[in-house]
PDB file of N, CA and C in Angstrom:
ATOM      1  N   UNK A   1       0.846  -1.185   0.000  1.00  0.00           N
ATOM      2  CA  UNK A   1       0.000   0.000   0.000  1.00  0.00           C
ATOM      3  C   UNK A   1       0.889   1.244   0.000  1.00  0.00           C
ATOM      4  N   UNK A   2       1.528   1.402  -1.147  1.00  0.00           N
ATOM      5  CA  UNK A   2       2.635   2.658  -0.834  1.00  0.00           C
ATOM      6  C   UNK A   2       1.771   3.781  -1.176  1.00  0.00           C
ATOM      7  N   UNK A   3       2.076   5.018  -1.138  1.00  0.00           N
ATOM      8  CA  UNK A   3       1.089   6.523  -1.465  1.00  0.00           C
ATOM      9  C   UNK A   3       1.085   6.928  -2.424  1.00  0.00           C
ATOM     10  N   UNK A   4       0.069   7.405  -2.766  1.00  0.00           N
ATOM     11  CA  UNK A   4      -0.132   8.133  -4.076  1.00  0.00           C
ATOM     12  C   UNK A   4      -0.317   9.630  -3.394  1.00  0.00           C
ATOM     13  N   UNK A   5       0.460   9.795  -2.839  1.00  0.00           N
ATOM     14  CA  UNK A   5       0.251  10.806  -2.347  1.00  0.00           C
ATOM     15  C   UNK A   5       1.346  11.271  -1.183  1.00  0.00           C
ATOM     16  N   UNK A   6       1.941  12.571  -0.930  1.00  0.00           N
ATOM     17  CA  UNK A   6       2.930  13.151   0.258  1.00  0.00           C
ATOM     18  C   UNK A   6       2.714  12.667   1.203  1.00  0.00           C
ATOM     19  N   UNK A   7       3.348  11.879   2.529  1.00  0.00           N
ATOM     20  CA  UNK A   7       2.787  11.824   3.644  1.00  0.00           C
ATOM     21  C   UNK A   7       2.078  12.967   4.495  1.00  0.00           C
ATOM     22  N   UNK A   8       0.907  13.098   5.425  1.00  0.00           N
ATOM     23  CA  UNK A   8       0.746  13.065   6.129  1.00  0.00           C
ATOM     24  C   UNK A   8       1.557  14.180   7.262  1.00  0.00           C
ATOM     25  N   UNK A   9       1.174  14.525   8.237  1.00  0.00           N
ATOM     26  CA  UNK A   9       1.849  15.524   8.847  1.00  0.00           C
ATOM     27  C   UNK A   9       2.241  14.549  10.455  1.00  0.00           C
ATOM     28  N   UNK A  10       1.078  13.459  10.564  1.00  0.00           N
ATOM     29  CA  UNK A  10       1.417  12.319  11.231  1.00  0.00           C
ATOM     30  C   UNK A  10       2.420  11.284  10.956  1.00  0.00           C
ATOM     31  N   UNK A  11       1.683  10.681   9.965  1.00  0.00           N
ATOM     32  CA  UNK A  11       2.881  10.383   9.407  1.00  0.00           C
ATOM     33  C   UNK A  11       4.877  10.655   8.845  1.00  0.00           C
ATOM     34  N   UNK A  12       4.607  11.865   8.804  1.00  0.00           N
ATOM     35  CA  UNK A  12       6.032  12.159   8.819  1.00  0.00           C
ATOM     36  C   UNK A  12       6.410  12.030  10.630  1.00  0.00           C
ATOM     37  N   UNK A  13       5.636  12.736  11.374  1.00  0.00           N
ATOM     38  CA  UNK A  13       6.221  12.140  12.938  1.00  0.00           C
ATOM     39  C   UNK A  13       6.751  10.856  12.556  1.00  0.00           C
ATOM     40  N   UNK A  14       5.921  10.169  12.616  1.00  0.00           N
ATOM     41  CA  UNK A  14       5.493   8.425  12.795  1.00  0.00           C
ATOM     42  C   UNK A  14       7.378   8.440  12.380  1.00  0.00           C
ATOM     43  N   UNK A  15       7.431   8.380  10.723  1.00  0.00           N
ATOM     44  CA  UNK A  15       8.770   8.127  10.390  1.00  0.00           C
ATOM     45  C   UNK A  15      10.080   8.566  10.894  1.00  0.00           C
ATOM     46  N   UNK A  16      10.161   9.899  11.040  1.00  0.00           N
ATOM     47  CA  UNK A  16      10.629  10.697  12.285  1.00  0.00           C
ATOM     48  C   UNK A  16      10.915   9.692  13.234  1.00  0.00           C
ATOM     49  N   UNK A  17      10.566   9.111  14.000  1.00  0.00           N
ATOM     50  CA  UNK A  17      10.297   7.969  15.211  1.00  0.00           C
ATOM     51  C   UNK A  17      11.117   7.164  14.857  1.00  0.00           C
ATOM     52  N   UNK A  18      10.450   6.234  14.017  1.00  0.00           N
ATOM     53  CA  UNK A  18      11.039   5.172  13.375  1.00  0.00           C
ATOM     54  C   UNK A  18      12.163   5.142  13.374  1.00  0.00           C
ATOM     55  N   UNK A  19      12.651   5.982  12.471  1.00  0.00           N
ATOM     56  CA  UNK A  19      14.177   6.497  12.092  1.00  0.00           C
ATOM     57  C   UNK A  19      15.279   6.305  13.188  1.00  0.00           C
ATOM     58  N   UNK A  20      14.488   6.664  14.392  1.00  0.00           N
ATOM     59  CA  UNK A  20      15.534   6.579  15.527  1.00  0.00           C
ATOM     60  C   UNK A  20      15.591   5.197  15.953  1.00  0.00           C
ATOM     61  N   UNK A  21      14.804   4.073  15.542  1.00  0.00           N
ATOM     62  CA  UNK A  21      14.977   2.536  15.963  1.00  0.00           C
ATOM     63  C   UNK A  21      16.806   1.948  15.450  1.00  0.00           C
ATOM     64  N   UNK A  22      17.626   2.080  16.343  1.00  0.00           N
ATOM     65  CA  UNK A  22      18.469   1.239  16.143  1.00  0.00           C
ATOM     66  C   UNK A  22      18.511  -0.239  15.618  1.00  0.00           C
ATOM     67  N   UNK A  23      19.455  -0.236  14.680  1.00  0.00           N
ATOM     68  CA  UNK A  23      19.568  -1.454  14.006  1.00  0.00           C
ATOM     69  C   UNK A  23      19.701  -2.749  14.913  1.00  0.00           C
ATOM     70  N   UNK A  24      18.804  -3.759  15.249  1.00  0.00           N
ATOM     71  CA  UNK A  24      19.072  -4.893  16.034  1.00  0.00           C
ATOM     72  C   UNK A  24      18.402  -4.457  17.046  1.00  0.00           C
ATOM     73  N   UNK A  25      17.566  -3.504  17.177  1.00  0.00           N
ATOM     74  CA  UNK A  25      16.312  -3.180  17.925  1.00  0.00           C
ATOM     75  C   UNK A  25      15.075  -3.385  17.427  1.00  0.00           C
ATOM     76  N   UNK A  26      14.048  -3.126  18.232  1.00  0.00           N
ATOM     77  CA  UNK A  26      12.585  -3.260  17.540  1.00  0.00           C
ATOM     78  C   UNK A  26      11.879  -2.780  18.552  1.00  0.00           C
ATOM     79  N   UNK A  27      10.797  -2.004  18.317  1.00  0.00           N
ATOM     80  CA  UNK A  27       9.695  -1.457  18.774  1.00  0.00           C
ATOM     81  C   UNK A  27       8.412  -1.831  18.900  1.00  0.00           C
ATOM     82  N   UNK A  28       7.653  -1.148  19.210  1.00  0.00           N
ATOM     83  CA  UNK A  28       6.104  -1.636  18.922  1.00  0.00           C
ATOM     84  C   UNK A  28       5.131  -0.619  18.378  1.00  0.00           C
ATOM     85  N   UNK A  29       4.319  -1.152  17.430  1.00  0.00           N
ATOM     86  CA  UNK A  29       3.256   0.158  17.232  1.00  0.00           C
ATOM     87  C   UNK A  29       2.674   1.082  17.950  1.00  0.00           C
ATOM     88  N   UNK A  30       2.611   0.403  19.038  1.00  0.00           N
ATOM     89  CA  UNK A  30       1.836   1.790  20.235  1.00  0.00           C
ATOM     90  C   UNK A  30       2.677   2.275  21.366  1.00  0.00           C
ATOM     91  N   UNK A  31       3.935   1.730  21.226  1.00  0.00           N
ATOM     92  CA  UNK A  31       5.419   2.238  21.382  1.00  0.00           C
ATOM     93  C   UNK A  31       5.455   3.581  20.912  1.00  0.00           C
ATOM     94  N   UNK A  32       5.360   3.297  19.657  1.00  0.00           N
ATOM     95  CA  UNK A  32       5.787   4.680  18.179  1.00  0.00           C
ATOM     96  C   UNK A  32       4.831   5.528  18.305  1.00  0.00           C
ATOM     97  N   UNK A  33       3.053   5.420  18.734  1.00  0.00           N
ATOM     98  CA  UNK A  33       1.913   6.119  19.293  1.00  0.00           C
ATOM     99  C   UNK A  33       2.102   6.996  20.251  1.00  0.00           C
ATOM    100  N   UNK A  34       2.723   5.939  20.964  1.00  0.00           N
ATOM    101  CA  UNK A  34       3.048   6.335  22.568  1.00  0.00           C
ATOM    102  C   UNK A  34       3.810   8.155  22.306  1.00  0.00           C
ATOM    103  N   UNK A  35       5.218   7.628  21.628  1.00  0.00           N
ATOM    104  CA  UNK A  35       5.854   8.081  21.373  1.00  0.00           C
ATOM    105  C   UNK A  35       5.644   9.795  20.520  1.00  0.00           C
ATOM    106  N   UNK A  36       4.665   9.792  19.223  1.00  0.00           N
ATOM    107  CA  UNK A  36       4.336  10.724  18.881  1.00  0.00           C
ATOM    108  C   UNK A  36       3.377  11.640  19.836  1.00  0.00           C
ATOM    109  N   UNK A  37       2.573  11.328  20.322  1.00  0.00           N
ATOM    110  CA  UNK A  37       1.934  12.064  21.128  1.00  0.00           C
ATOM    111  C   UNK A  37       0.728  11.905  20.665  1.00  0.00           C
ATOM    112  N   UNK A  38       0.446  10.844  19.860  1.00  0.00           N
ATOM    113  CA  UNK A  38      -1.372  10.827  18.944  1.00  0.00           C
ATOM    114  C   UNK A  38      -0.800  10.111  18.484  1.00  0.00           C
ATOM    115  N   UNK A  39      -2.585   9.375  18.329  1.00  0.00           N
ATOM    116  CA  UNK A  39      -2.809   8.174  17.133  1.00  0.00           C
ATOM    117  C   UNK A  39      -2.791   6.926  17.913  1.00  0.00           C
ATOM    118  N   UNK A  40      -3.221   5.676  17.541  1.00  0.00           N
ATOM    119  CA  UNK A  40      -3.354   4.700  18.044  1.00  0.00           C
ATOM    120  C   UNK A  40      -1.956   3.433  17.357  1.00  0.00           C
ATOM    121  N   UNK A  41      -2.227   2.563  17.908  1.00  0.00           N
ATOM    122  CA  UNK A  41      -1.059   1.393  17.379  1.00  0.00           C
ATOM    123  C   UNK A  41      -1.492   0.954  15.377  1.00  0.00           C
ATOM    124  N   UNK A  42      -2.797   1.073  15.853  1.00  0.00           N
ATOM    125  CA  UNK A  42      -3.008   0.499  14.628  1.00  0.00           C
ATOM    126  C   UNK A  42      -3.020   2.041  12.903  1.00  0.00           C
ATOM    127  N   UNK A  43      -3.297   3.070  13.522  1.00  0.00           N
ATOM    128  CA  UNK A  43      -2.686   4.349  13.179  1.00  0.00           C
ATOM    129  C   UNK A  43      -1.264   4.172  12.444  1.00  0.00           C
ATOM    130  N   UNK A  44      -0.238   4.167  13.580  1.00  0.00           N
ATOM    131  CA  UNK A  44       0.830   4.021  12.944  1.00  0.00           C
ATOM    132  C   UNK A  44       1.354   2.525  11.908  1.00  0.00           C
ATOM    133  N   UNK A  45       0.519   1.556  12.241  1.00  0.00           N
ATOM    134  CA  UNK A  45       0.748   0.326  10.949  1.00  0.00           C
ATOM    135  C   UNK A  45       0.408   0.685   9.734  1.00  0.00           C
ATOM    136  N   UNK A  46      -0.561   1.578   9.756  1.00  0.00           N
ATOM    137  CA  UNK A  46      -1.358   1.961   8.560  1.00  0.00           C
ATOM    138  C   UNK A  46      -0.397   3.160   7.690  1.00  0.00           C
ATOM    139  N   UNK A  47       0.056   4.402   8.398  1.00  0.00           N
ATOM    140  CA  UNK A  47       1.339   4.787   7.822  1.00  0.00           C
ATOM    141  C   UNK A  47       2.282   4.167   7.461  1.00  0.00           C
ATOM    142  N   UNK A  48       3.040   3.173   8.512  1.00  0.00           N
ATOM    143  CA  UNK A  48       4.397   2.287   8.022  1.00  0.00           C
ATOM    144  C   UNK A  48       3.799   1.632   6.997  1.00  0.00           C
ATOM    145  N   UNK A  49       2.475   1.173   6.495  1.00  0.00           N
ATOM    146  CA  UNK A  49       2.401   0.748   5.273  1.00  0.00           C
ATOM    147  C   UNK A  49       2.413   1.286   4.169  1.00  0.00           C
ATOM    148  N   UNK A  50       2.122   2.586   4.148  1.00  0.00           N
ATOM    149  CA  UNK A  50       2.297   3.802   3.294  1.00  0.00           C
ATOM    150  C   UNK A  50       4.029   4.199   3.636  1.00  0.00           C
ATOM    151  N   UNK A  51       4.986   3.637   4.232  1.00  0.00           N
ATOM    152  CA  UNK A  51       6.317   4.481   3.835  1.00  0.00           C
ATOM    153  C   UNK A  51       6.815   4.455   2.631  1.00  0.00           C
ATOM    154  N   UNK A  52       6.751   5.094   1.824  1.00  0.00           N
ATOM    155  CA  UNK A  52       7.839   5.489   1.068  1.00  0.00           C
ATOM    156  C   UNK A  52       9.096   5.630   0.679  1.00  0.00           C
ATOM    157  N   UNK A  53       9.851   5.545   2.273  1.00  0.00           N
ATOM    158  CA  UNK A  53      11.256   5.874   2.505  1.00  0.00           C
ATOM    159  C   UNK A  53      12.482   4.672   2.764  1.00  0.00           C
ATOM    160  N   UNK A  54      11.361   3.482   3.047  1.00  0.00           N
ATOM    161  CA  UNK A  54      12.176   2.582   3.180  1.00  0.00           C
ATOM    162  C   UNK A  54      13.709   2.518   2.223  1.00  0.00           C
ATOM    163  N   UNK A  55      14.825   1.388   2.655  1.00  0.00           N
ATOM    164  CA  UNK A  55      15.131   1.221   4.023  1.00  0.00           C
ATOM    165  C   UNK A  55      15.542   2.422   5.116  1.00  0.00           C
ATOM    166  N   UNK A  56      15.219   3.861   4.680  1.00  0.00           N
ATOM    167  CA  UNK A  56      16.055   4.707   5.586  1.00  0.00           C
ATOM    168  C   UNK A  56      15.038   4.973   6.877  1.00  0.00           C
ATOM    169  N   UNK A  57      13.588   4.354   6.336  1.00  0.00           N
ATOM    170  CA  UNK A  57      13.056   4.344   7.745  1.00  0.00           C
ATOM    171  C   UNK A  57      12.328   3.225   7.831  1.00  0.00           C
ATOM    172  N   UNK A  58      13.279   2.555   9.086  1.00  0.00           N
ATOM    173  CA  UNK A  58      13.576   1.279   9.063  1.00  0.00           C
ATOM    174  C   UNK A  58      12.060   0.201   9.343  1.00  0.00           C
ATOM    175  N   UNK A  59      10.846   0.393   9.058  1.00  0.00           N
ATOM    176  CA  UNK A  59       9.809  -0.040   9.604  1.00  0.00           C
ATOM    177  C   UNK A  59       9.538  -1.417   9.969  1.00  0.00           C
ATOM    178  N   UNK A  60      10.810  -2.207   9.288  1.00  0.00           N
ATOM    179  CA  UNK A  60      10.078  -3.484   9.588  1.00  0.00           C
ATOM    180  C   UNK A  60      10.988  -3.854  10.948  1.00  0.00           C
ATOM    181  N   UNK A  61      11.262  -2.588  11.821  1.00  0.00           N
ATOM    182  CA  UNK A  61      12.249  -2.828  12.986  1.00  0.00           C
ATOM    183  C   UNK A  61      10.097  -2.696  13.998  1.00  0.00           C
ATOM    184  N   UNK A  62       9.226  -2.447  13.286  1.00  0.00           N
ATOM    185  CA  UNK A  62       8.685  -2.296  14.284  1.00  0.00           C
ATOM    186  C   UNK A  62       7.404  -3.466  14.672  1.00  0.00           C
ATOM    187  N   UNK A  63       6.463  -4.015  15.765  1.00  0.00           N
ATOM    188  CA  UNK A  63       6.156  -4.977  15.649  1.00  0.00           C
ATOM    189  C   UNK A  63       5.026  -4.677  16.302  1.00  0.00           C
ATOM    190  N   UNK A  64       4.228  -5.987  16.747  1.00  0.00           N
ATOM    191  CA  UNK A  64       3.050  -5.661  17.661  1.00  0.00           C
ATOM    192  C   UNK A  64       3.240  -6.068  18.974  1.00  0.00           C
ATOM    193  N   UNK A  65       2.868  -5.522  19.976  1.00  0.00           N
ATOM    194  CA  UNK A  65       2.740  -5.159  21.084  1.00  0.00           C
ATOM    195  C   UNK A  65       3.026  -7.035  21.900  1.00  0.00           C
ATOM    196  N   UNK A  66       2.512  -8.052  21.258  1.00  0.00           N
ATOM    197  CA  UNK A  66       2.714  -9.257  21.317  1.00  0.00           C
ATOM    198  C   UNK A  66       3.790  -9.906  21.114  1.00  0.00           C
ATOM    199  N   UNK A  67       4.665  -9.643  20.210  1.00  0.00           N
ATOM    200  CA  UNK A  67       5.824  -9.214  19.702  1.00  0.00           C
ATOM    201  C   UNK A  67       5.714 -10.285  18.501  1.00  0.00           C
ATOM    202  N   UNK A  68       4.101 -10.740  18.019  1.00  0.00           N
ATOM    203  CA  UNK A  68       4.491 -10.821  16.546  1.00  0.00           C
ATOM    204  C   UNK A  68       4.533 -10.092  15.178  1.00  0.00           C
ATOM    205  N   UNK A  69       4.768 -10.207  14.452  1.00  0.00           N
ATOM    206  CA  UNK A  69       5.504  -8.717  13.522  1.00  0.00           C
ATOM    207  C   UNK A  69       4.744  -7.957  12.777  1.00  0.00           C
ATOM    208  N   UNK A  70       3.427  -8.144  12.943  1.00  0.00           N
ATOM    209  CA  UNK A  70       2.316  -7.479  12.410  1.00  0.00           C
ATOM    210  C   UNK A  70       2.148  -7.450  11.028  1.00  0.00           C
ATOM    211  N   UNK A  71       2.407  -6.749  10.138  1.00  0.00           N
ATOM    212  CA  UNK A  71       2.459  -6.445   8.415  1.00  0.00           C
ATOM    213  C   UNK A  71       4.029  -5.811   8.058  1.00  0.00           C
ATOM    214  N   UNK A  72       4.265  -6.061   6.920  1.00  0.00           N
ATOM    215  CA  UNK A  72       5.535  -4.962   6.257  1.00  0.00           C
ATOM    216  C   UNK A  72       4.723  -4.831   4.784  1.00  0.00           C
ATOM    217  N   UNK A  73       5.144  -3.785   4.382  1.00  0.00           N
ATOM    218  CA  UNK A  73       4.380  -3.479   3.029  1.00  0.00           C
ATOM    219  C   UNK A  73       3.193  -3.396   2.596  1.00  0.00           C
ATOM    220  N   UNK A  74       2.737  -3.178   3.708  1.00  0.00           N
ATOM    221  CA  UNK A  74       1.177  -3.625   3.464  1.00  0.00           C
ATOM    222  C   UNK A  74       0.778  -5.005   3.267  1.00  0.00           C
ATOM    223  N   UNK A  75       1.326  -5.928   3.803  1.00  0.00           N
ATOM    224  CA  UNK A  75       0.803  -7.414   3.606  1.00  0.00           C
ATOM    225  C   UNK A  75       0.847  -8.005   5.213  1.00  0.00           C
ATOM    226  N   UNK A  76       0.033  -8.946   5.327  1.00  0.00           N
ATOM    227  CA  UNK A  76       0.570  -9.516   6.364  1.00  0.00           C
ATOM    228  C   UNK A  76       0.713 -10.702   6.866  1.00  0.00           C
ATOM    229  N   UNK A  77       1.105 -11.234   5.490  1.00  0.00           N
ATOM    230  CA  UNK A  77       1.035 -12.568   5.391  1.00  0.00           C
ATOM    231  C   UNK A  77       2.011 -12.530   3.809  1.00  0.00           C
ATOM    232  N   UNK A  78       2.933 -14.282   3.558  1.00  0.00           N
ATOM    233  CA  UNK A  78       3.512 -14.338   2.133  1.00  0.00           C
ATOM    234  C   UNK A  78       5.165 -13.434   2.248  1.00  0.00           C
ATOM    235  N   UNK A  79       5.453 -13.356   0.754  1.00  0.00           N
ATOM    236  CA  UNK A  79       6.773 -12.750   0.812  1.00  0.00           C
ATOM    237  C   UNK A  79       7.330 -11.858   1.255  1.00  0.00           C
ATOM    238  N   UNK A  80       6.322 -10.370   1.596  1.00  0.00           N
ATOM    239  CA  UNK A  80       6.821  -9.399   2.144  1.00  0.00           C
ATOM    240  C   UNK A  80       6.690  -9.997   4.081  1.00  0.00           C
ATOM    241  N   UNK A  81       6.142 -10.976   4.221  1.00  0.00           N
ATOM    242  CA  UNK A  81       6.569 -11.109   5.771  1.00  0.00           C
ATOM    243  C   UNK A  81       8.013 -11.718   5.858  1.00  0.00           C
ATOM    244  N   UNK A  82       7.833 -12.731   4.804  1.00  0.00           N
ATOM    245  CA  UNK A  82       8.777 -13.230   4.977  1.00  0.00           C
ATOM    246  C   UNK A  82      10.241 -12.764   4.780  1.00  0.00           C
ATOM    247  N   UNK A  83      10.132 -11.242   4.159  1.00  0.00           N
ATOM    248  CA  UNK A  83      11.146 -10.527   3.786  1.00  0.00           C
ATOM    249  C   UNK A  83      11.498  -9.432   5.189  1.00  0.00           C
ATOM    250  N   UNK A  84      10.510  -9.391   5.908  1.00  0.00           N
ATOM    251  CA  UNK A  84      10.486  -8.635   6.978  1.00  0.00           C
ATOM    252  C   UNK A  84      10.972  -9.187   7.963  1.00  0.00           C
ATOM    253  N   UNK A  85      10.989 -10.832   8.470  1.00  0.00           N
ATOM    254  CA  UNK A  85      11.543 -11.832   8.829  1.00  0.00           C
ATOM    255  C   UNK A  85      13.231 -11.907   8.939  1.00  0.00           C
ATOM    256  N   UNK A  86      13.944 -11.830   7.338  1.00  0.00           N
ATOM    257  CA  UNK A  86      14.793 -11.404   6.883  1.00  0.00           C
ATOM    258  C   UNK A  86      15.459 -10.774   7.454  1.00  0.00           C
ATOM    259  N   UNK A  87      14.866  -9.409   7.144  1.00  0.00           N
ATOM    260  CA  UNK A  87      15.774  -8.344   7.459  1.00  0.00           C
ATOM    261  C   UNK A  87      15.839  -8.230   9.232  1.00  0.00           C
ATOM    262  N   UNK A  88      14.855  -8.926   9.635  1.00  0.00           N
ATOM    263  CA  UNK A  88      15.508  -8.781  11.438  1.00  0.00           C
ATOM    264  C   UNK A  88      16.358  -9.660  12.059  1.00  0.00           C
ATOM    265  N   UNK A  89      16.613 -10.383  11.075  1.00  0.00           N
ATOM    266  CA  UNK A  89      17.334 -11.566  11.454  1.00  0.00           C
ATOM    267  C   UNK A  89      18.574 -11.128  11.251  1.00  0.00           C
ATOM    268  N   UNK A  90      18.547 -10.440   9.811  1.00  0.00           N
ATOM    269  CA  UNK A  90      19.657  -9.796   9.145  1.00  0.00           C
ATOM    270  C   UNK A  90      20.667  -9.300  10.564  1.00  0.00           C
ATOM    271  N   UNK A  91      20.182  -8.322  11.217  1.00  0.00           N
ATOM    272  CA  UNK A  91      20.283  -7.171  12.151  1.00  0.00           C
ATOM    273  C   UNK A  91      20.464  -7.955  13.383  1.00  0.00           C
ATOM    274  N   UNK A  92      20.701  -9.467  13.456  1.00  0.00           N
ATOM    275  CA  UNK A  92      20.508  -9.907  15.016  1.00  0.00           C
ATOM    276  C   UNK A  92      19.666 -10.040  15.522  1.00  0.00           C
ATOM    277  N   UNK A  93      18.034  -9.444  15.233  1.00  0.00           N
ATOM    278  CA  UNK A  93      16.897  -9.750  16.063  1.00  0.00           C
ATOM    279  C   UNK A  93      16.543 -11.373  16.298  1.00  0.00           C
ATOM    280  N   UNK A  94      16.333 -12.287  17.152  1.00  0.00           N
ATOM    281  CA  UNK A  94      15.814 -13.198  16.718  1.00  0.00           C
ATOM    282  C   UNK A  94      14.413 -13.534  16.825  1.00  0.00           C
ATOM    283  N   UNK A  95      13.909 -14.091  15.947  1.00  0.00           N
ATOM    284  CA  UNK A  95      12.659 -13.971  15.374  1.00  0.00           C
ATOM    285  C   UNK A  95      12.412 -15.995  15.215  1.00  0.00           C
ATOM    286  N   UNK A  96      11.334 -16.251  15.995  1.00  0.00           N
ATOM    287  CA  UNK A  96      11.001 -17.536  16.292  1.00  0.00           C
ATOM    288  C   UNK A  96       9.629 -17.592  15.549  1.00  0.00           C
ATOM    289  N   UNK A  97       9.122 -18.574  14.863  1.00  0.00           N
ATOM    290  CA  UNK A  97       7.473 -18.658  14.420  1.00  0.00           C
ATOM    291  C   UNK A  97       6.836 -17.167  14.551  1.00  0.00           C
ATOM    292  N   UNK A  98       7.651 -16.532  13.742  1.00  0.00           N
ATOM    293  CA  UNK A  98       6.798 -14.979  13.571  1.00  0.00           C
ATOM    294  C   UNK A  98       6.801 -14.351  14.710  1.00  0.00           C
ATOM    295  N   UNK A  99       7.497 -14.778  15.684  1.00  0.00           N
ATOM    296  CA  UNK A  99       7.466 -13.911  17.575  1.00  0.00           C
ATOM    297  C   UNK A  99       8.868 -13.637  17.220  1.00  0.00           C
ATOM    298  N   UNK A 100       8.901 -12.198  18.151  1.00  0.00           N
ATOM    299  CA  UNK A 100       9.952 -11.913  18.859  1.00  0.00           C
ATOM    300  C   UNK A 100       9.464 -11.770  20.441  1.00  0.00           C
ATOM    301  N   UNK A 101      10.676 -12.051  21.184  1.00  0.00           N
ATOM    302  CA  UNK A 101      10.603 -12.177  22.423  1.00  0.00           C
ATOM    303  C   UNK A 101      10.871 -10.469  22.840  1.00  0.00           C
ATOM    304  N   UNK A 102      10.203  -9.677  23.258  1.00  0.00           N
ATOM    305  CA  UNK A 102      10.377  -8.259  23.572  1.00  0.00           C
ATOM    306  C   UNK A 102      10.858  -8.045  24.723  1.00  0.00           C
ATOM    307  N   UNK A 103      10.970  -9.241  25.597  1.00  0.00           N
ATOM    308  CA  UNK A 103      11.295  -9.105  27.330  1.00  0.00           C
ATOM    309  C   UNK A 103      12.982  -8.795  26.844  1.00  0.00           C
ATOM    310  N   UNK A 104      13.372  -8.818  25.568  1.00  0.00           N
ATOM    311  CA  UNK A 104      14.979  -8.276  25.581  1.00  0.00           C
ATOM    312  C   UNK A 104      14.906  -7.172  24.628  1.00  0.00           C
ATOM    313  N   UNK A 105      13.723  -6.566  24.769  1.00  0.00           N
ATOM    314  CA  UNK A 105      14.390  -5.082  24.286  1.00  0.00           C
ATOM    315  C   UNK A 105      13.543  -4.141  25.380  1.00  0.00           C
ATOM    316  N   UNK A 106      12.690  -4.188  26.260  1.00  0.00           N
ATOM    317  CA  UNK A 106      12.330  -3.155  27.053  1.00  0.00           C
ATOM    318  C   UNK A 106      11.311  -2.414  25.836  1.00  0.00           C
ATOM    319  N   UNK A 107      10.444  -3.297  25.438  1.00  0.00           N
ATOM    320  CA  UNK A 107       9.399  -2.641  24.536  1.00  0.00           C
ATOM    321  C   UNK A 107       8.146  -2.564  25.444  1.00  0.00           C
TER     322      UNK A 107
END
């Protein structure tokens, strides 16, 4: 679901945010909520599916509150999970049956 259109004035927060997720870290959607000051968890999935900017804003560092990985690309299910999978693994995250364990990042 990328944009046909400029982001958002939320959305640029949202990415803003993002941006600051260290590599081999991960967050949570209502982390990044938390974080902007507005909007809900499911708010900010709906932007990270609209980024544009990828990889410089790193979205698939971010997850659900459960710590399974919610959507990348607008899918949430198939190759783009499995590419989202990937890239956290890439980075050191480890990533078990679609969970990450969050009790080691203080999410």
């Amino acid at each position: 679901m990328k944009p046909d259109r400029p982001p958002t004035d939320f959305e640029t927060l949202v990415y803003q945010i993002v941006r600051t997720i260290p590599k081999g870290k991960v967050s949570t959607y209502g982390t990044v909520a938390k974080r902007a000051g507005r909007g809900t968890a499911r708010s900010v999935g709906t932007a990270l599916a609209r980024n544009p900017f990828a990889p410089e804003v790193p979205c698939h560092r971010v997850v659900r509150a459960d710590g399974s990985l919610g959507g990348f690309n607008g899918e949430t299910e198939g190759p783009e999970m499995q590419k989202k999978t990937r890239l956290l693994k890439s980075e050191g995250v480890e990533v078990r049956s679609g969970v990450i364990d969050l009790s080691r990042f203080g999410s």
